[in-house]
PDB file of N, CA and C in Angstrom:
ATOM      1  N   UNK A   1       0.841  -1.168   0.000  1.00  0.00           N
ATOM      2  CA  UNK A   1       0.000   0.000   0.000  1.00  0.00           C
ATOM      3  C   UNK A   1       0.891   1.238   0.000  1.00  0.00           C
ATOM      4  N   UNK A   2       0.075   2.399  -0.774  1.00  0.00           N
ATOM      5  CA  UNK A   2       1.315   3.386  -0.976  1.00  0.00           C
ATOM      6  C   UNK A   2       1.058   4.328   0.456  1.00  0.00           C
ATOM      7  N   UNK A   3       1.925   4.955   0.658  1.00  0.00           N
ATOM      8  CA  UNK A   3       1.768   6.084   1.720  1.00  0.00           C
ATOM      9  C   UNK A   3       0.437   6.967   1.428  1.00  0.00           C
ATOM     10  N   UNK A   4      -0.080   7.613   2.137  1.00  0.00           N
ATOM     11  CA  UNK A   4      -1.572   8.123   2.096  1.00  0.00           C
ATOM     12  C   UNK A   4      -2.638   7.169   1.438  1.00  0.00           C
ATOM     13  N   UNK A   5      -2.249   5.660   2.186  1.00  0.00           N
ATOM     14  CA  UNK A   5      -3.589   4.914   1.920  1.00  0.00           C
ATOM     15  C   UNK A   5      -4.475   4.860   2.588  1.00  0.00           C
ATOM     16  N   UNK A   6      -5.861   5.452   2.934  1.00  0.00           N
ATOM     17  CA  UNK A   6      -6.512   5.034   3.978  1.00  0.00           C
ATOM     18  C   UNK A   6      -7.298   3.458   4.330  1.00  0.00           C
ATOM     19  N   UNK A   7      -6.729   3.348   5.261  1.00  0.00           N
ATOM     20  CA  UNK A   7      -7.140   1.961   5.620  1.00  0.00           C
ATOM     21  C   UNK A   7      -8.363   1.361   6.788  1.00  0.00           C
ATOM     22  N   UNK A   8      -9.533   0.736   6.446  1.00  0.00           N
ATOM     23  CA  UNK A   8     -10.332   0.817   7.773  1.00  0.00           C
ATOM     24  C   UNK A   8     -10.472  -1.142   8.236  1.00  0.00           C
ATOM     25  N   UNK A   9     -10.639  -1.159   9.759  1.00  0.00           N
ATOM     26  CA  UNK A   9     -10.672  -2.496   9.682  1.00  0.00           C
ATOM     27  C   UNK A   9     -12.645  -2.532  10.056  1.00  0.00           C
ATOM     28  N   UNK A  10     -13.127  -3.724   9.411  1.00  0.00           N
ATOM     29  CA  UNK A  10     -14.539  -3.364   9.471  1.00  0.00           C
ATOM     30  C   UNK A  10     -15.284  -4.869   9.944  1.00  0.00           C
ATOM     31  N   UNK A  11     -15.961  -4.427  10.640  1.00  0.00           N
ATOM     32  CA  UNK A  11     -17.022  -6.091  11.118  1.00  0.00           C
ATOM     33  C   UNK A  11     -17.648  -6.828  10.123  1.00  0.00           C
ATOM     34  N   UNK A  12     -18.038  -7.644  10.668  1.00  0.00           N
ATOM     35  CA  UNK A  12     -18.683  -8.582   9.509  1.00  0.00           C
ATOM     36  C   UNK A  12     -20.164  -7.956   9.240  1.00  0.00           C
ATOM     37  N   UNK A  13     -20.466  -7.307  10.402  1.00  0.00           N
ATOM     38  CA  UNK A  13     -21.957  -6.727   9.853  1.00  0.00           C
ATOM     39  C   UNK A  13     -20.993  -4.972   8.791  1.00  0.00           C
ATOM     40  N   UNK A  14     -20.303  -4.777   8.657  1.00  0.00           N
ATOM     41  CA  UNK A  14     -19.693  -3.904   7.482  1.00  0.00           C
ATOM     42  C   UNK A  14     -19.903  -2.242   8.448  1.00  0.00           C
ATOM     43  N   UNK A  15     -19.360  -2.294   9.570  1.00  0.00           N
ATOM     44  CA  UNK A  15     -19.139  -1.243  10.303  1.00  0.00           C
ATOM     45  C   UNK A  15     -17.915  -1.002  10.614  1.00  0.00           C
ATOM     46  N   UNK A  16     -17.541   0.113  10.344  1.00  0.00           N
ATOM     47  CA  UNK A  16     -15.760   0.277  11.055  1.00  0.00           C
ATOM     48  C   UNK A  16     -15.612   0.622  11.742  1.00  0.00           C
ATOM     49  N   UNK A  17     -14.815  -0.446  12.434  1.00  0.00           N
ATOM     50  CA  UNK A  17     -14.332  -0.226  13.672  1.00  0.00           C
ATOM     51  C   UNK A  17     -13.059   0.537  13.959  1.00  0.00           C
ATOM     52  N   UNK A  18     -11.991   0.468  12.807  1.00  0.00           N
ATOM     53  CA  UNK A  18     -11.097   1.751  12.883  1.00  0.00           C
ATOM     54  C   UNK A  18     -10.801   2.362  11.936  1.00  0.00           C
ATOM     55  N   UNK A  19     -10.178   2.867  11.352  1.00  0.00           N
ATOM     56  CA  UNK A  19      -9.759   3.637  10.923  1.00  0.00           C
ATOM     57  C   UNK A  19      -8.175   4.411  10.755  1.00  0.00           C
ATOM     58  N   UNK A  20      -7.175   4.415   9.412  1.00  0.00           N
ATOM     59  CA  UNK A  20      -5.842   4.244   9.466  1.00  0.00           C
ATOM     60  C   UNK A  20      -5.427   5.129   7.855  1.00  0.00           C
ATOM     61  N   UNK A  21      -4.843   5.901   8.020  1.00  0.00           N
ATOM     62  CA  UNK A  21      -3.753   6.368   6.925  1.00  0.00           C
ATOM     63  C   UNK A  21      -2.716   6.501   7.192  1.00  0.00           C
ATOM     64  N   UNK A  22      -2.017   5.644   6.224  1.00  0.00           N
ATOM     65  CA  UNK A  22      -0.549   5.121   6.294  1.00  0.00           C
ATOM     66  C   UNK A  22       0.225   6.446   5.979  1.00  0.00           C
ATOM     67  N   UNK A  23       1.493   6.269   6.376  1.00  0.00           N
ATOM     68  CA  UNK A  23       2.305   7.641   6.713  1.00  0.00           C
ATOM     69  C   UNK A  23       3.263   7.125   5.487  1.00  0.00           C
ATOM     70  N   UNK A  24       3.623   6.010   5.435  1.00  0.00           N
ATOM     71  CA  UNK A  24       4.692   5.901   4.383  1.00  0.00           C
ATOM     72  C   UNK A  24       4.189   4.126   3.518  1.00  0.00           C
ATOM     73  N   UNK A  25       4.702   3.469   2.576  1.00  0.00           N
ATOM     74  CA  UNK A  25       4.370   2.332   1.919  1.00  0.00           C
ATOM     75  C   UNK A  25       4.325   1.630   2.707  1.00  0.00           C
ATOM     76  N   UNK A  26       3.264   0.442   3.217  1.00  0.00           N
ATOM     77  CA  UNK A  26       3.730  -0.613   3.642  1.00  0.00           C
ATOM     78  C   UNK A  26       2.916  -1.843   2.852  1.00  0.00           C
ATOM     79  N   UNK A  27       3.759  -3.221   4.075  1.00  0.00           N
ATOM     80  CA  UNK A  27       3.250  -4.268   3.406  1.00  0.00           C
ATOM     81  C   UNK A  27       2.275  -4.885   3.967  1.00  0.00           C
ATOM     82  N   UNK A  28       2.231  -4.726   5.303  1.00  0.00           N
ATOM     83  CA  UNK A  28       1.325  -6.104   6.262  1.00  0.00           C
ATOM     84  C   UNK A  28       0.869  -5.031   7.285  1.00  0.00           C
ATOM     85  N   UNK A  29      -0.290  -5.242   7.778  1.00  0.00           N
ATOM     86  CA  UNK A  29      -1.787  -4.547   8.401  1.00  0.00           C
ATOM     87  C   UNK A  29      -1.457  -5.628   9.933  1.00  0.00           C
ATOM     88  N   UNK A  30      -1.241  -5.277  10.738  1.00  0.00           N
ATOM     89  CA  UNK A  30      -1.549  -5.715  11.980  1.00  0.00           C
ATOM     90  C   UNK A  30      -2.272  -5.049  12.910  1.00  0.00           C
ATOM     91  N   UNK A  31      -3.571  -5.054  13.706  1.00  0.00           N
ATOM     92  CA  UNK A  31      -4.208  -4.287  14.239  1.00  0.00           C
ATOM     93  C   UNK A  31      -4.201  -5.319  15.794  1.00  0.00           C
ATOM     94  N   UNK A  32      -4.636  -4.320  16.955  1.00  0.00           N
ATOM     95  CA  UNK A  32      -5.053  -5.113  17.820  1.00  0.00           C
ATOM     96  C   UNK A  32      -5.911  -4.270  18.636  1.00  0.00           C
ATOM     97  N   UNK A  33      -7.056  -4.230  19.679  1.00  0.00           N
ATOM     98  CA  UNK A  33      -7.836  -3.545  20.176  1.00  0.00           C
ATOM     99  C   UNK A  33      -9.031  -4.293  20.949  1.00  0.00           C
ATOM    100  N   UNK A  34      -9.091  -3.978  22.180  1.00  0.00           N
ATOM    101  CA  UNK A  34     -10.049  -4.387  22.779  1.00  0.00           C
ATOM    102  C   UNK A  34     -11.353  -4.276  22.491  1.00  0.00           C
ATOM    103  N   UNK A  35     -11.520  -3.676  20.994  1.00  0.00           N
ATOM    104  CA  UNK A  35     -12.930  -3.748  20.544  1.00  0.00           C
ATOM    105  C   UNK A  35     -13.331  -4.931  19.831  1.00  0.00           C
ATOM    106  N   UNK A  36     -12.428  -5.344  19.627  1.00  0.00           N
ATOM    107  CA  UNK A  36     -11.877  -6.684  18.776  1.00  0.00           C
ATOM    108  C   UNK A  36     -12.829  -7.617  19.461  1.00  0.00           C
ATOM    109  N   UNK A  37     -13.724  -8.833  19.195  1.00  0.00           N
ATOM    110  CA  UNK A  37     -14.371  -9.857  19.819  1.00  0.00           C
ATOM    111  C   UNK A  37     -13.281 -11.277  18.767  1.00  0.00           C
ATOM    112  N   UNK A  38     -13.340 -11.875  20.389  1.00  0.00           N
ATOM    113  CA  UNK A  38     -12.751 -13.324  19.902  1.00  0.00           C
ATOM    114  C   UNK A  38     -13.477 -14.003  19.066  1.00  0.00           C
ATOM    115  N   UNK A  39     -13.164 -14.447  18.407  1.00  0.00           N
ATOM    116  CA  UNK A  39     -14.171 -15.346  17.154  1.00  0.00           C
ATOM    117  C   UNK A  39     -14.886 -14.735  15.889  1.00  0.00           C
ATOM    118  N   UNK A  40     -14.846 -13.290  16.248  1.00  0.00           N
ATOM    119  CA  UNK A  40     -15.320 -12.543  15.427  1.00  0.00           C
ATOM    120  C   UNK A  40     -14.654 -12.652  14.185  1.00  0.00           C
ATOM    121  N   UNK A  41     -15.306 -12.126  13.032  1.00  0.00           N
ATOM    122  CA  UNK A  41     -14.655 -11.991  11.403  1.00  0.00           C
ATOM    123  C   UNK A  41     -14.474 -10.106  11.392  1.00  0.00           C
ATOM    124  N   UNK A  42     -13.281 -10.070  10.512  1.00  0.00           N
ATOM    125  CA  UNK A  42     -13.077  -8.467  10.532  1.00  0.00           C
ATOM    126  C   UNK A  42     -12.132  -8.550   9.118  1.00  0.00           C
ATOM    127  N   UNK A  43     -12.575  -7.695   8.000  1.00  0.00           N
ATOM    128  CA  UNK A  43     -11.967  -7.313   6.947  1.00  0.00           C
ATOM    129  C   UNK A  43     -11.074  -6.165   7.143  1.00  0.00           C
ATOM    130  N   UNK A  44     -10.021  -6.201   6.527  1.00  0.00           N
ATOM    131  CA  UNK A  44      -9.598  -4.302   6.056  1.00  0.00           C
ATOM    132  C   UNK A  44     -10.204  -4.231   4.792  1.00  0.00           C
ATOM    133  N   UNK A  45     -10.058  -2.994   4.608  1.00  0.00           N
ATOM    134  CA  UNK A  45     -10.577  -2.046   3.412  1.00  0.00           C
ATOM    135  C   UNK A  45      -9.771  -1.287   3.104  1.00  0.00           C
ATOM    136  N   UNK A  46      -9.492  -0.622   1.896  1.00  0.00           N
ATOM    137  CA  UNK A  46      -8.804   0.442   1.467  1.00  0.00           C
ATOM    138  C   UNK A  46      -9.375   1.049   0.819  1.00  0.00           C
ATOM    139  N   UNK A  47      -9.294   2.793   0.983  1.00  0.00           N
ATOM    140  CA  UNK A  47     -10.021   3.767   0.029  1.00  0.00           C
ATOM    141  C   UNK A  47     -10.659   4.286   1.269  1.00  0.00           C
ATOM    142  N   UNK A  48     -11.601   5.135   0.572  1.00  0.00           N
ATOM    143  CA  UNK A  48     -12.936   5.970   1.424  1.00  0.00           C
ATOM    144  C   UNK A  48     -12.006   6.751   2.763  1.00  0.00           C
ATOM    145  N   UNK A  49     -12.823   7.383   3.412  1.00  0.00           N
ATOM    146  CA  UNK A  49     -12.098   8.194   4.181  1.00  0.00           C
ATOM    147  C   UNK A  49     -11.770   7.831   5.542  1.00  0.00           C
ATOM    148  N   UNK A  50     -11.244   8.514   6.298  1.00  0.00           N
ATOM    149  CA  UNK A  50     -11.299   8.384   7.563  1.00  0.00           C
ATOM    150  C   UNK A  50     -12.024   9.652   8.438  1.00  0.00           C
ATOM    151  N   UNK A  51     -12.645   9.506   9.193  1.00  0.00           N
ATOM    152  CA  UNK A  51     -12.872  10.842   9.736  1.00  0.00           C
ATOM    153  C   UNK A  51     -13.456  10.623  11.587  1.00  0.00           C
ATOM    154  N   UNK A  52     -13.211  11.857  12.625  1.00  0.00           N
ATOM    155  CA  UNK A  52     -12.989  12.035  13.840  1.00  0.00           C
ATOM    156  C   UNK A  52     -11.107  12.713  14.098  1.00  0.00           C
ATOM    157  N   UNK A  53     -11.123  12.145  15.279  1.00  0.00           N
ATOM    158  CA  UNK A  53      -9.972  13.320  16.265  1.00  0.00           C
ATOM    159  C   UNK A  53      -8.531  11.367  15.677  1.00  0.00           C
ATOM    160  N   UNK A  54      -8.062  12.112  15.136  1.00  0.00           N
ATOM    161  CA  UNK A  54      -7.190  11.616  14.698  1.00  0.00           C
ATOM    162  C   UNK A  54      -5.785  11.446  15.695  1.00  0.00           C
ATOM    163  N   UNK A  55      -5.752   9.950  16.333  1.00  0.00           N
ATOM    164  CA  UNK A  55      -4.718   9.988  17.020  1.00  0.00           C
ATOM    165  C   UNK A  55      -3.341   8.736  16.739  1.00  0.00           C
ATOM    166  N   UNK A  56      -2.215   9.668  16.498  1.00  0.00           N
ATOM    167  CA  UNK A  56      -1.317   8.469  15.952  1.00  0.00           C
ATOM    168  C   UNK A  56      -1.494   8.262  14.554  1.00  0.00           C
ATOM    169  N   UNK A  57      -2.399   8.460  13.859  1.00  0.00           N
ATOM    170  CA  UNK A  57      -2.494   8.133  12.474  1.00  0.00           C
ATOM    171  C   UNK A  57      -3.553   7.126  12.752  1.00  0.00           C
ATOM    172  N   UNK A  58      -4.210   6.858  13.365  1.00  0.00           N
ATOM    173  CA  UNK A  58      -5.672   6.092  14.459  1.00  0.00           C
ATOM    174  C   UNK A  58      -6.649   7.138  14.124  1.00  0.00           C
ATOM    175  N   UNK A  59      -7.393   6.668  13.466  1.00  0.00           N
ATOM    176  CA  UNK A  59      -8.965   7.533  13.405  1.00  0.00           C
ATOM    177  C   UNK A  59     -10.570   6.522  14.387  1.00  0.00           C
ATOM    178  N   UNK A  60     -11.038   7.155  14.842  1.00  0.00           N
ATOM    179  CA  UNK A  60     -12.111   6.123  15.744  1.00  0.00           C
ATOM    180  C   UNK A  60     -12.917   5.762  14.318  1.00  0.00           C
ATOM    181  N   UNK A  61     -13.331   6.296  13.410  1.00  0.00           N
ATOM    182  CA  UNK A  61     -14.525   5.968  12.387  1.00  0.00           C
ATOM    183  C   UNK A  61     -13.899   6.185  10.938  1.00  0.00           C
ATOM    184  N   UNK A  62     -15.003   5.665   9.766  1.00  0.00           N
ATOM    185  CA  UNK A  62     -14.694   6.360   8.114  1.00  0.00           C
ATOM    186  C   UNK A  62     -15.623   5.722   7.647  1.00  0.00           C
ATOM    187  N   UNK A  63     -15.818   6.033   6.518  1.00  0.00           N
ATOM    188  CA  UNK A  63     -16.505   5.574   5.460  1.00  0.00           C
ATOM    189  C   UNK A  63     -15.725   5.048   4.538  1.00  0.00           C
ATOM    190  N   UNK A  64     -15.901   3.552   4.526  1.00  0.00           N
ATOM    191  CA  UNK A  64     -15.088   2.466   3.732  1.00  0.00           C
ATOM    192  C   UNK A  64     -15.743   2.043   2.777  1.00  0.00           C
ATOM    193  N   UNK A  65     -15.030   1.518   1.079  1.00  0.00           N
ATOM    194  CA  UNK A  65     -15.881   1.271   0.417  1.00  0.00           C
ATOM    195  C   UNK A  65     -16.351  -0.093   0.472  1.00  0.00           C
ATOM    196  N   UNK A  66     -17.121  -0.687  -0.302  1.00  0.00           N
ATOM    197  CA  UNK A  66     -17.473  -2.431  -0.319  1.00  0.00           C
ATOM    198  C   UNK A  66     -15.926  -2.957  -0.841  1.00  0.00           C
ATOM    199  N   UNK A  67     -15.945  -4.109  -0.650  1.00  0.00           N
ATOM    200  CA  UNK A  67     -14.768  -5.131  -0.974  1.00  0.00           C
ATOM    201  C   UNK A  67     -13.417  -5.321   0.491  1.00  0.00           C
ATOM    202  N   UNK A  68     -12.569  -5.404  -0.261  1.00  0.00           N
ATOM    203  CA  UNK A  68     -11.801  -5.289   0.713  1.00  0.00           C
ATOM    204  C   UNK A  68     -10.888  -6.717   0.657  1.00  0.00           C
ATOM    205  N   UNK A  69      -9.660  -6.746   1.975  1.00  0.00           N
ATOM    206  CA  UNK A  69      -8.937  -8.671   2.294  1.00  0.00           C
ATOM    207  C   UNK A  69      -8.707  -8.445   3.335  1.00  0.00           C
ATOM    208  N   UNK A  70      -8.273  -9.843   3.538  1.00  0.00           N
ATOM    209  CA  UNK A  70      -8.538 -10.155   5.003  1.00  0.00           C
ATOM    210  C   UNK A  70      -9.871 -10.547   5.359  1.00  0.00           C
ATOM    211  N   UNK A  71      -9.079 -11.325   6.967  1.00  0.00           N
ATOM    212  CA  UNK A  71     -10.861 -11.882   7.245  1.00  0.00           C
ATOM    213  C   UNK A  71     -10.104 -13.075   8.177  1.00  0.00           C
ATOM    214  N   UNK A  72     -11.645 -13.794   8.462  1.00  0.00           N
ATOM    215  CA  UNK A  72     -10.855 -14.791   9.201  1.00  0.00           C
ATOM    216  C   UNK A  72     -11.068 -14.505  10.970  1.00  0.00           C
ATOM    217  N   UNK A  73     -11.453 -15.868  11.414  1.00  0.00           N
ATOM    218  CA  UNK A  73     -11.518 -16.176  12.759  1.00  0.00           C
ATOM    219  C   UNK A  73     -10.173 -15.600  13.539  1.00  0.00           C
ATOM    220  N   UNK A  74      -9.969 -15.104  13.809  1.00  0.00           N
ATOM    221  CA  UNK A  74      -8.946 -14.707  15.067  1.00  0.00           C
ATOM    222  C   UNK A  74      -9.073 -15.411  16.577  1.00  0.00           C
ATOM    223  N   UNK A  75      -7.857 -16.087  16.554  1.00  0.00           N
ATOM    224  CA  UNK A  75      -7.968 -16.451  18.558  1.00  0.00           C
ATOM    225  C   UNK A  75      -6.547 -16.516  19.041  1.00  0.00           C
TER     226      UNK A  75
END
């Protein structure tokens, strides 16, 4: 992903839960957060915006488009 990608990680019901623009290229998305549910499914997304009080390059919300990778049971 190139630098100024915005990135959101989103539930399986298609709500985002965060929100991310990358500062410089990268390769691999690691997130972690106590909003996170065990067993749960969670996509990233790229594109669409981010928006709220921007901390760290951490946004609380955005508007993400459909599609997306990733996924997958987490434990």
């Amino acid at each position: 992903m190139a630098a100024g990608t915005t990135l959101h990680v989103v539930d399986s019901d298609g709500k985002v839960v965060a929100s991310y623009v990358t500062e410089k290229a990268i390769q691999n998305v690691v997130y972690s957060s106590s909003a996170l549910e065990s067993g749960s499914e969670y996509r990233i997304r790229s594109g669409g915006r981010a928006s709220g009080e921007e901390t760290g390059g951490m946004y609380p919300a955005g508007d993400a488009p459909e599609g997306g990778f990733g996924g997958g049971p987490r434990r």
